[in-house]
N, C-alpha and C. Protein backbone atom coordinates (compact mmCIF):
# COMPACT_ATOMS: atom_id res chain seq x y z
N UNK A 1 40.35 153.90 104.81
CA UNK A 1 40.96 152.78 105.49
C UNK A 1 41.83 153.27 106.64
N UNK A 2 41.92 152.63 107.81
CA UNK A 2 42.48 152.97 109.12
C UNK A 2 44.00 152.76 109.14
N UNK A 3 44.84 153.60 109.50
CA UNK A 3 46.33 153.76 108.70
C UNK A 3 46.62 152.48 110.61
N UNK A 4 45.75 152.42 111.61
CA UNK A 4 45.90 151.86 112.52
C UNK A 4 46.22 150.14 112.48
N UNK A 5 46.50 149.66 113.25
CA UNK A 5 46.95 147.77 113.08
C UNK A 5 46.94 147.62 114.63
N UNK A 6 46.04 145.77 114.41
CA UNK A 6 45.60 145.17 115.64
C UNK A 6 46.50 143.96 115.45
N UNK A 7 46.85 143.58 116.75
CA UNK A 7 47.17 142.76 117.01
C UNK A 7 46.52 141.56 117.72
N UNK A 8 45.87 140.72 117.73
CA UNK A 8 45.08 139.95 118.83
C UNK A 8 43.67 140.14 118.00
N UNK A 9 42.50 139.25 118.81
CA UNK A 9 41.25 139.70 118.46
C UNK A 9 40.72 139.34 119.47
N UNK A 10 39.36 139.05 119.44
CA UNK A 10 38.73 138.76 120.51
C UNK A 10 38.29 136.55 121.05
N UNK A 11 38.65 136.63 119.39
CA UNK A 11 39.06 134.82 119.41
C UNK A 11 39.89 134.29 120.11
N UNK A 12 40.57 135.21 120.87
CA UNK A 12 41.66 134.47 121.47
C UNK A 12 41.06 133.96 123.16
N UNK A 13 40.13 135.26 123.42
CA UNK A 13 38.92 135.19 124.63
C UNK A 13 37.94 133.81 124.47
N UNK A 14 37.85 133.90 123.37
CA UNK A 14 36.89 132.76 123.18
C UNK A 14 37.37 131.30 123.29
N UNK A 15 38.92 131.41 122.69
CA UNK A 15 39.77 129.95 122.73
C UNK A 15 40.09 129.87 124.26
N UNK A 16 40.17 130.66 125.32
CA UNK A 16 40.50 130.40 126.28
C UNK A 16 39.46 130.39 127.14
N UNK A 17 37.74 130.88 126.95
CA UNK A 17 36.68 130.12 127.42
C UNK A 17 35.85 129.35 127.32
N UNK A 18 35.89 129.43 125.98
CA UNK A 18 35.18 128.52 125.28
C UNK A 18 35.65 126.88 124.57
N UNK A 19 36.76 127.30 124.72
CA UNK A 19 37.34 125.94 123.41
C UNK A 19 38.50 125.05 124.56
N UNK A 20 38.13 125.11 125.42
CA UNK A 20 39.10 123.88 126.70
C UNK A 20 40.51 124.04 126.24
N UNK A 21 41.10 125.04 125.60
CA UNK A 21 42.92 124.65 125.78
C UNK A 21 43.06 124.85 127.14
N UNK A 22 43.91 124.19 126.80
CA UNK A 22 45.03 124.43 128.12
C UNK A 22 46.05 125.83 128.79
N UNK A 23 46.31 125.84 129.65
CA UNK A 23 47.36 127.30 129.80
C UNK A 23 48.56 127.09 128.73
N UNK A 24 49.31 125.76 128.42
CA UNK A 24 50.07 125.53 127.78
C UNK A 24 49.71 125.77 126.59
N UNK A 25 48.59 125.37 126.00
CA UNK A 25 48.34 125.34 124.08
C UNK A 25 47.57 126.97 123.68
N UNK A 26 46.97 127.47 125.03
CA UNK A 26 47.06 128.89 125.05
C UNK A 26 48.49 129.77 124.73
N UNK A 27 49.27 129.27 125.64
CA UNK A 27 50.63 129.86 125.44
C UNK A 27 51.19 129.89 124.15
N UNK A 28 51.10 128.95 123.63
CA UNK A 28 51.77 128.45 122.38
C UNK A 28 51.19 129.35 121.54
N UNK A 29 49.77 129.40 121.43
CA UNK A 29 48.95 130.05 120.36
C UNK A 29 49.48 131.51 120.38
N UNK A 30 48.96 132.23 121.47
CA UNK A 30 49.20 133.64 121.52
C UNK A 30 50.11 134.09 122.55
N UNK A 31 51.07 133.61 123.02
CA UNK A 31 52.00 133.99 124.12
C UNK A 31 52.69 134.76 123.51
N UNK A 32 53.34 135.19 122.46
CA UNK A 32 54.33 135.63 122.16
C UNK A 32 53.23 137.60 121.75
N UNK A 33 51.74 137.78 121.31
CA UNK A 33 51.17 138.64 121.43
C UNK A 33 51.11 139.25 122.61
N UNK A 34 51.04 138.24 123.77
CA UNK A 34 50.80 138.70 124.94
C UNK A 34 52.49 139.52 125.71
N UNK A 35 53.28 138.80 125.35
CA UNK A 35 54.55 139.02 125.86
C UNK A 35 54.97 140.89 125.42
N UNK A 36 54.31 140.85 124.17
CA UNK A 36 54.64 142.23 123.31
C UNK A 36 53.85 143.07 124.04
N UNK A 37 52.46 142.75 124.35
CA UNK A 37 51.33 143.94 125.09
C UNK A 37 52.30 144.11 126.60
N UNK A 38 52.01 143.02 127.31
CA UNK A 38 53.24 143.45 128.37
C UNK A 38 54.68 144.31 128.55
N UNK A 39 55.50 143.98 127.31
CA UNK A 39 56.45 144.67 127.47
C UNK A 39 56.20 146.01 126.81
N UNK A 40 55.58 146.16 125.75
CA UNK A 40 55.48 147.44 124.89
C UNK A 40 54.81 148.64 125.27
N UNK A 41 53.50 148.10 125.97
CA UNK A 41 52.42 149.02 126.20
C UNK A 41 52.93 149.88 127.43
N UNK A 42 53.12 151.44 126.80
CA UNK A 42 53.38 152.08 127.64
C UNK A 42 52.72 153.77 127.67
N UNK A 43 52.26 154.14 128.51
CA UNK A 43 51.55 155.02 128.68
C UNK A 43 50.76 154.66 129.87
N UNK A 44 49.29 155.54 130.28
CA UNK A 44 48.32 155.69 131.55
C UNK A 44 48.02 154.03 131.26
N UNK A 45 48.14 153.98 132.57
CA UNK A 45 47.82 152.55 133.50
C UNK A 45 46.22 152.78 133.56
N UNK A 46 45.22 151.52 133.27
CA UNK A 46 44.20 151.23 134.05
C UNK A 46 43.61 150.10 134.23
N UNK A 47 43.12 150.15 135.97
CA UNK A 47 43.05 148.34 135.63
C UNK A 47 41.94 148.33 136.73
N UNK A 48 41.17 147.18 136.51
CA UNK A 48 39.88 146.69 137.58
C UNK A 48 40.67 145.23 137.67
N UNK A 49 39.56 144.52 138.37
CA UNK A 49 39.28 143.03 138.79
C UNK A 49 39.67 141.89 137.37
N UNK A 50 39.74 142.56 136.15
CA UNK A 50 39.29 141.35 135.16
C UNK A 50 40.50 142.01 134.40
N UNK A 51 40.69 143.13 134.23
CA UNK A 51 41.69 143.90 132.92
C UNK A 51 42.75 144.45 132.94
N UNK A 52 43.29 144.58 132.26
CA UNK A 52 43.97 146.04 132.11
C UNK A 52 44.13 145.94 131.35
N UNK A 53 44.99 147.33 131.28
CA UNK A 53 44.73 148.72 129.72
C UNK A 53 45.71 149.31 129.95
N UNK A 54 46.15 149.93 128.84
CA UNK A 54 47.52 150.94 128.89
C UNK A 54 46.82 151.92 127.36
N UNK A 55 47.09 153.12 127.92
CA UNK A 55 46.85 153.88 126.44
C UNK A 55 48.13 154.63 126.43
N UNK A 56 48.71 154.78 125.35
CA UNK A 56 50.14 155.72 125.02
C UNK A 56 49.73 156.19 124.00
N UNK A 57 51.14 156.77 123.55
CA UNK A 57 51.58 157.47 122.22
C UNK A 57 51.14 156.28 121.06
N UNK A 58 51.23 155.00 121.24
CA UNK A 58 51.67 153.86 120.20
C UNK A 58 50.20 153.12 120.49
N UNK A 59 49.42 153.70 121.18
CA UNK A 59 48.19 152.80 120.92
C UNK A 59 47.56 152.64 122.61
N UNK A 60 46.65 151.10 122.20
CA UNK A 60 45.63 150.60 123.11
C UNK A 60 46.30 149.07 123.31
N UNK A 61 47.00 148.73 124.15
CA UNK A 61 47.26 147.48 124.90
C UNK A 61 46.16 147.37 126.01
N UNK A 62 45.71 145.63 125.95
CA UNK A 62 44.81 145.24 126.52
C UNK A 62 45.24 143.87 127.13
N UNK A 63 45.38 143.47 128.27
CA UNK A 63 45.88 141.95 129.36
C UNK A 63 45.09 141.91 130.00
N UNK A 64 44.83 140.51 130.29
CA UNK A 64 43.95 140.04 131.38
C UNK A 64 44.73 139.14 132.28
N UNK A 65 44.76 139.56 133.78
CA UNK A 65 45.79 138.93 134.31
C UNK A 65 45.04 137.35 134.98
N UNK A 66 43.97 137.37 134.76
CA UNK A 66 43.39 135.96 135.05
C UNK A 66 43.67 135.27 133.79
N UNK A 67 44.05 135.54 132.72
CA UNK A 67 44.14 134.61 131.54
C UNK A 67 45.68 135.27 130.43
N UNK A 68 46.71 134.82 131.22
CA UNK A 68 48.28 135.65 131.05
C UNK A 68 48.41 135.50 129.80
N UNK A 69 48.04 134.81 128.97
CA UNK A 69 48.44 134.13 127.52
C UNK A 69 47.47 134.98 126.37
N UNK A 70 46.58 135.92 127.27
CA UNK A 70 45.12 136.36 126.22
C UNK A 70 45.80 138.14 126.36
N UNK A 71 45.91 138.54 124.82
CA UNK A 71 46.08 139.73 125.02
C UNK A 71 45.51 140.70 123.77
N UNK A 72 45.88 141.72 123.70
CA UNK A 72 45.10 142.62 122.28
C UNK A 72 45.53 143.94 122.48
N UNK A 73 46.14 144.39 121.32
CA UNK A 73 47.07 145.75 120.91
C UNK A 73 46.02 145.98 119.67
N UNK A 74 46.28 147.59 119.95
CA UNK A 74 45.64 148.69 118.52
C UNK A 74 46.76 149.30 118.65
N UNK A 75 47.49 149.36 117.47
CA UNK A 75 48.85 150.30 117.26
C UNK A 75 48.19 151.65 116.67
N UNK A 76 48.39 152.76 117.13
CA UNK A 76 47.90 154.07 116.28
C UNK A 76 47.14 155.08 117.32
N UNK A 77 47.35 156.28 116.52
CA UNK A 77 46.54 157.19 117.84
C UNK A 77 44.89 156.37 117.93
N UNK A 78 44.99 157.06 119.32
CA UNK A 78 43.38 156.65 119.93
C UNK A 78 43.28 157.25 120.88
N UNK A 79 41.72 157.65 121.02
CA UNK A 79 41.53 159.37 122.04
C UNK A 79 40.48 158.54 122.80
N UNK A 80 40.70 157.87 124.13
CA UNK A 80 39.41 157.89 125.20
C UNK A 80 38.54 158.66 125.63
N UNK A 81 37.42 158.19 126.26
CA UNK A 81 36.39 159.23 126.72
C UNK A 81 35.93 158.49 127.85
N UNK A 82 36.24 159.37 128.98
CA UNK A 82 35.59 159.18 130.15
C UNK A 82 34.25 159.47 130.08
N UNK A 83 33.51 158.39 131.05
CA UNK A 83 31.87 158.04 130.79
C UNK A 83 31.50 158.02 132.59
N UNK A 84 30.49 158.63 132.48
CA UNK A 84 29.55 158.62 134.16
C UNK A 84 28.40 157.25 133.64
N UNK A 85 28.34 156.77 134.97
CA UNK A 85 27.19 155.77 134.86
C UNK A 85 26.14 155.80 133.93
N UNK A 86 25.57 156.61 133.33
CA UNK A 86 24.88 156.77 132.63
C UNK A 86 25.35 156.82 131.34
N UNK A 87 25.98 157.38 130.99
CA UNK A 87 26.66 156.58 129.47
C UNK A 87 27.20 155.54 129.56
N UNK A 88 27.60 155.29 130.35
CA UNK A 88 28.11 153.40 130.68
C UNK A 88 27.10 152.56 130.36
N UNK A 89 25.56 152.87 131.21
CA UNK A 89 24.71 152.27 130.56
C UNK A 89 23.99 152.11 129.03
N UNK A 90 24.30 152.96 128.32
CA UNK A 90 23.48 153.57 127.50
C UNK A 90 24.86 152.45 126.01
N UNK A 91 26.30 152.70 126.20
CA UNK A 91 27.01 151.92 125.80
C UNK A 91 26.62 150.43 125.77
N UNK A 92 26.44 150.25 126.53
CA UNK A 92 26.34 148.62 127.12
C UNK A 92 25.35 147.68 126.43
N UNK A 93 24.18 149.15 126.36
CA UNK A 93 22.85 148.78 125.54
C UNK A 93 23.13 149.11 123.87
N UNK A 94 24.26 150.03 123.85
CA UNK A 94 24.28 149.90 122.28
C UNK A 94 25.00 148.13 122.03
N UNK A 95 25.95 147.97 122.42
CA UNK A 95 26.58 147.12 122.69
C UNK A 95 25.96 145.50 122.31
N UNK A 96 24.89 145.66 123.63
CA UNK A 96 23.85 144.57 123.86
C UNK A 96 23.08 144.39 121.94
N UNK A 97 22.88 145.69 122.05
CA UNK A 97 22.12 145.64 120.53
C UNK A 97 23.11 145.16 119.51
N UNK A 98 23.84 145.87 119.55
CA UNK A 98 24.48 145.21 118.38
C UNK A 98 25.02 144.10 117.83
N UNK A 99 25.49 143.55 119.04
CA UNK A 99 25.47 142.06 119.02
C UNK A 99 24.03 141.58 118.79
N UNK A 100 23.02 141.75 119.48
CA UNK A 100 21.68 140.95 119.03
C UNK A 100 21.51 140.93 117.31
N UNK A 101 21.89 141.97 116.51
CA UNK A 101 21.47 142.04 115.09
C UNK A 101 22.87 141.63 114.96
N UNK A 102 23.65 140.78 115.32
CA UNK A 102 24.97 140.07 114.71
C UNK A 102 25.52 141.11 113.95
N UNK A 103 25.98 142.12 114.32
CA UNK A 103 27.07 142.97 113.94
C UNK A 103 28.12 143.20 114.63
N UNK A 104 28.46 142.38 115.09
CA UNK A 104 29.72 142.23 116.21
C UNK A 104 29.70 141.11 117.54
N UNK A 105 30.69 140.92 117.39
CA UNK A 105 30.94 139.39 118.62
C UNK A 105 31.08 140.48 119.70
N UNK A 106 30.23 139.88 120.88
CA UNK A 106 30.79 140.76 122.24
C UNK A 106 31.08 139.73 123.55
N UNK A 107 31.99 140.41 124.12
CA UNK A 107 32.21 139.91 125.45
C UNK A 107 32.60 140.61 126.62
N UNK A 108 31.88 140.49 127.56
CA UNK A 108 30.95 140.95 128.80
C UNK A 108 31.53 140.50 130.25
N UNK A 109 32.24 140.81 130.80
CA UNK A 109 32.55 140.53 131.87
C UNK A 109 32.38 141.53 133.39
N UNK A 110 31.34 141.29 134.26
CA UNK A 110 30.59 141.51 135.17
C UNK A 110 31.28 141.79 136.20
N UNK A 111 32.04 140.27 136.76
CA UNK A 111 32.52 140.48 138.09
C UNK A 111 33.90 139.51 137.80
N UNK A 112 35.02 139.37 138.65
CA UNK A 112 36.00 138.58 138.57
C UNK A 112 35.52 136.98 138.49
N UNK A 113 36.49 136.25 138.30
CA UNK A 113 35.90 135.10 138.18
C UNK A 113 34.99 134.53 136.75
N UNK A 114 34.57 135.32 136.22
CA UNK A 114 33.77 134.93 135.31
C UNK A 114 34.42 133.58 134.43
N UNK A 115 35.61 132.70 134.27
CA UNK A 115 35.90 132.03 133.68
C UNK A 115 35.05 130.74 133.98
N UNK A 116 34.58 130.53 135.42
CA UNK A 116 33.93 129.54 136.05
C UNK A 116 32.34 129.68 136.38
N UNK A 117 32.13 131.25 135.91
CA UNK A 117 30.85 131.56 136.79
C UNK A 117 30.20 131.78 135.35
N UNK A 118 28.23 131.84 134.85
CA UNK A 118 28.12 132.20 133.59
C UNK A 118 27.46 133.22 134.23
N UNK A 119 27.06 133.42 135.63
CA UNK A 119 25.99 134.74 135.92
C UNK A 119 27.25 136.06 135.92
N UNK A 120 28.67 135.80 136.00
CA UNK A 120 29.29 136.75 136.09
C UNK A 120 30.12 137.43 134.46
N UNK A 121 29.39 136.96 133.41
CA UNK A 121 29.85 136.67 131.71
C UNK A 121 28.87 136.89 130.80
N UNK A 122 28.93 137.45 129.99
CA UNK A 122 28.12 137.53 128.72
C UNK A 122 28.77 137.11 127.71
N UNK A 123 28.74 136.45 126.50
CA UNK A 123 29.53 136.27 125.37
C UNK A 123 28.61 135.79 124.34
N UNK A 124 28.27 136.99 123.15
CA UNK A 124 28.04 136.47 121.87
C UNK A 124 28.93 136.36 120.59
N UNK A 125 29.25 135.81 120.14
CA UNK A 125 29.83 135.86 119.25
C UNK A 125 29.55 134.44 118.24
N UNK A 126 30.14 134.75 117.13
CA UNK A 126 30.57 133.61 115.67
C UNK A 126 32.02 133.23 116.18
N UNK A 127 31.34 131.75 115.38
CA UNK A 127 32.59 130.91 115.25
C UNK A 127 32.25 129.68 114.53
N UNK A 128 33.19 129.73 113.51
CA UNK A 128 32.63 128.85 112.26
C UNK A 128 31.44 128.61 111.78
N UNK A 129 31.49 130.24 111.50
CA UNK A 129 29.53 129.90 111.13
C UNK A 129 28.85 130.01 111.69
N UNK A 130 28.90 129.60 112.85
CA UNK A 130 27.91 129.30 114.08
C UNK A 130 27.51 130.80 114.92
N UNK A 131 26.58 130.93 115.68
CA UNK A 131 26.29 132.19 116.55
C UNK A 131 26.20 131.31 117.37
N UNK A 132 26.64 131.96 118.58
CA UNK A 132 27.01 131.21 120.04
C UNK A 132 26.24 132.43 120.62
N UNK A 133 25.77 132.12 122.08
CA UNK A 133 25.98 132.62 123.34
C UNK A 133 26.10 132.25 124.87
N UNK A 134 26.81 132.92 125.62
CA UNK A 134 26.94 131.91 126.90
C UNK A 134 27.05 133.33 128.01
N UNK A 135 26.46 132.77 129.10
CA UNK A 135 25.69 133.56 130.21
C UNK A 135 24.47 134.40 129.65
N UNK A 136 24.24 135.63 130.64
CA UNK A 136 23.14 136.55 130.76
C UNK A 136 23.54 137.29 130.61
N UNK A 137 22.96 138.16 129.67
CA UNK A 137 23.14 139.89 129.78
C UNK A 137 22.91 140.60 130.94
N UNK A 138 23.34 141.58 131.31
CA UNK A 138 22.71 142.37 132.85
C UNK A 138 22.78 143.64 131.93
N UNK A 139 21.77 144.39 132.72
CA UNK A 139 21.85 145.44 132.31
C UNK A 139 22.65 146.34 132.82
N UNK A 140 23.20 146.12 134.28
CA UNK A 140 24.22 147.20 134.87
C UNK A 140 25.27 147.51 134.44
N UNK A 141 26.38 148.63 134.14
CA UNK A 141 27.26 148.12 133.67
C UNK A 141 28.47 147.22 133.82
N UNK A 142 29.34 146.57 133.30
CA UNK A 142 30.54 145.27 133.24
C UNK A 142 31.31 146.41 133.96
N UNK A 143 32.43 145.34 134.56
CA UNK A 143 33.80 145.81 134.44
C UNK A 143 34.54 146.31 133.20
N UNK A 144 34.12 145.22 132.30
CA UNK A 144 34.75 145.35 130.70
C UNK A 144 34.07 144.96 129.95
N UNK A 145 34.20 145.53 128.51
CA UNK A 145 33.17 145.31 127.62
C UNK A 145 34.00 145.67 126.17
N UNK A 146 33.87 144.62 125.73
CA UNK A 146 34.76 144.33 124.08
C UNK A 146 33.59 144.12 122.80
N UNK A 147 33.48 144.82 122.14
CA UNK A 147 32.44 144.56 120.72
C UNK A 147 33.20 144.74 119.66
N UNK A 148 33.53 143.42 119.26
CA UNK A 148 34.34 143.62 118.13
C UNK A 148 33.51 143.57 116.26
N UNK A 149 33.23 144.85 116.05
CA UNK A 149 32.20 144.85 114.64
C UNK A 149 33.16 144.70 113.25
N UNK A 150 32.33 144.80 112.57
CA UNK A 150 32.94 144.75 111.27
C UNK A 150 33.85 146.49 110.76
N UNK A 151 33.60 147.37 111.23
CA UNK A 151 34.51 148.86 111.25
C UNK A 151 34.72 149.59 112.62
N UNK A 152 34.45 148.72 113.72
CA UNK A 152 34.94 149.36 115.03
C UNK A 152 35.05 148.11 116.05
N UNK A 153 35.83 148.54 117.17
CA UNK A 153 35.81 147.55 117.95
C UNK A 153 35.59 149.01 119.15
N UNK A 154 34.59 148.50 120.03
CA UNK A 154 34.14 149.24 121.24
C UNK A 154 34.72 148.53 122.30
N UNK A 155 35.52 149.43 123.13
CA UNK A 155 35.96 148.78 124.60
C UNK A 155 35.84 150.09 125.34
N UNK A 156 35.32 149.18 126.76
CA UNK A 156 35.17 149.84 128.01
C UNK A 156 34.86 149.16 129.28
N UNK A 157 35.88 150.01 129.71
CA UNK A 157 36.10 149.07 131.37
C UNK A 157 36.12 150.34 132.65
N UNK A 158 35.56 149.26 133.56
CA UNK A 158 35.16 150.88 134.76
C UNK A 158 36.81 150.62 135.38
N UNK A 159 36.50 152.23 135.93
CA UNK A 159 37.66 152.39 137.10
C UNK A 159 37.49 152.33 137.95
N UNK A 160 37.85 151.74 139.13
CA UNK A 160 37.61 151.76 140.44
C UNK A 160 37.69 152.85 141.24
N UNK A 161 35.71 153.40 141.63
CA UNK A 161 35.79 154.90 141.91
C UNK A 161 35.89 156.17 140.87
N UNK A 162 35.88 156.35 139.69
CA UNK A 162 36.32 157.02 138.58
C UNK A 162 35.45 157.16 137.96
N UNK A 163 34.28 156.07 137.06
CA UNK A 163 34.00 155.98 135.95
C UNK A 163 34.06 154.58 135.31
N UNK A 164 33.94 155.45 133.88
CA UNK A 164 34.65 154.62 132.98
C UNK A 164 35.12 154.87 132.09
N UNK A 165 36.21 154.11 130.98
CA UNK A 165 36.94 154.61 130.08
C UNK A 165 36.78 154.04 128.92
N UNK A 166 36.06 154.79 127.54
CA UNK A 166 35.78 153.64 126.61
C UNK A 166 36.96 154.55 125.33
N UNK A 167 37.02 153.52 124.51
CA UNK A 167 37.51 153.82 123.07
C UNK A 167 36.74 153.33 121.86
N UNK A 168 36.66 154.13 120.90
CA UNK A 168 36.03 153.39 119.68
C UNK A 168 36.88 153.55 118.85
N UNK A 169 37.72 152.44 118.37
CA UNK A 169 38.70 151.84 117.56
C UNK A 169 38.19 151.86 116.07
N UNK A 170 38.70 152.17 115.49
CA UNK A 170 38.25 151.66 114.11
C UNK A 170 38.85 150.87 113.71
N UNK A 171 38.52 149.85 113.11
CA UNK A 171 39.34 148.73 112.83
C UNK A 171 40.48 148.63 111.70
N UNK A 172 41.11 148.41 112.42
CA UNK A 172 42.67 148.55 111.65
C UNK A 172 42.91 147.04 110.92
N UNK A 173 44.30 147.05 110.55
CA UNK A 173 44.72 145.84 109.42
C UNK A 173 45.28 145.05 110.22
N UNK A 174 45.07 144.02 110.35
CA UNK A 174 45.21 142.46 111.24
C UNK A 174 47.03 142.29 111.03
N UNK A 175 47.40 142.02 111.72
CA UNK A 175 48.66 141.60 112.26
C UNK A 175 48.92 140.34 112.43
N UNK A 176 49.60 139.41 112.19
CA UNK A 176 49.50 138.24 113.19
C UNK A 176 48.40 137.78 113.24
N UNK A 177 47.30 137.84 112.83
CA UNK A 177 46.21 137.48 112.96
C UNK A 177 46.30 136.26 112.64
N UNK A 178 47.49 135.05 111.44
CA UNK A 178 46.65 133.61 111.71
C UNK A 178 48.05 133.33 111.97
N UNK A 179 48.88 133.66 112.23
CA UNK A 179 50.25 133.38 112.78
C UNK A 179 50.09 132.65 114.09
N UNK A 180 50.84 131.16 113.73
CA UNK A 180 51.03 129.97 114.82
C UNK A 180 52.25 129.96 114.87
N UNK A 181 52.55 129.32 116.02
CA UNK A 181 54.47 129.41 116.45
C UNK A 181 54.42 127.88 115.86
């Protein structure tokens, strides 16, 4: 068992594209997660069009500054690996797969904007039972890329000019996870 702890999940992405709240009933829900990734997360800065990331001593903080209220912490060591285009791709397609055999909700974000656009979004995931999906897969790689499985959660997001930077999380013990204000 992973001595690590998450804060956030990837439901919170989904309540804020999928499920029409508001910025306000967003806030309410997870503002106070988001407030902690902001202030806490400290260590290497990295950020594109859609993300950012902080890796430290204390973990993996994750914000999206198009959606201020949506956030996600891994408390515990975690060792990145810089990736050349070609393992970017090769990720993307594990990724792609794994979600197809429903072993993890994923979400896929291409280009900025994607809240309005579906050619710029991928998203499979469960929710109540249900298997959803919304946009197209591409095969190139995302800006960012979240697969949240049943013993890992895979993230990776390019750098502008760099690469890319992925982590494979093992899934730690939920936090806050059904905590409403």
């Amino acid at each position: 068992m992973s001595r690590a702890r998450e804060l956030g999940d990837y439901r919170a992405l989904v309540e804020a594209l999928e499920m029409g709240y508001t910025p306000a009933e967003l806030e309410e829900r997870h503002g106070l997660l988001a407030g902690f990734v902001r202030e806490r997360g400290a260590g290497a800065h990295y950020a594109n069009g859609v993300v950012e990331l902080v890796h430290g001593l204390e973990g993996v903080f994750v914000s999206f500054p198009g959606l201020p209220s949506v956030a996600y912490a891994w408390l515990g060591e975690a060792a990145g690996e810089f990736l050349g285009p070609l393992e970017a791709q090769m990720l993307l397609w594990e990724a792609l797969e794994r979600a197809e055999r429903d072993e993890g909700d994923l979400v896929v974000f291409y280009e900025a904007g994607f809240a309005e656009d579906d050619e710029k979004i991928f998203m499979s995931y469960r929710y109540a039972g249900e298997r959803y999906q919304r946009g197209i897969a591409r095969t190139r790689p995302p800006l960012f890329l979240w697969l949240a499985g049943a013993r890992e959660s895979l993230i990776m997001l390019q750098l502008p000019g760099e690469g890319y930077l992925s982590f494979r999380l093992e899934r730690g013990a939920p936090l806050l996870g059904e905590v409403r204000a």
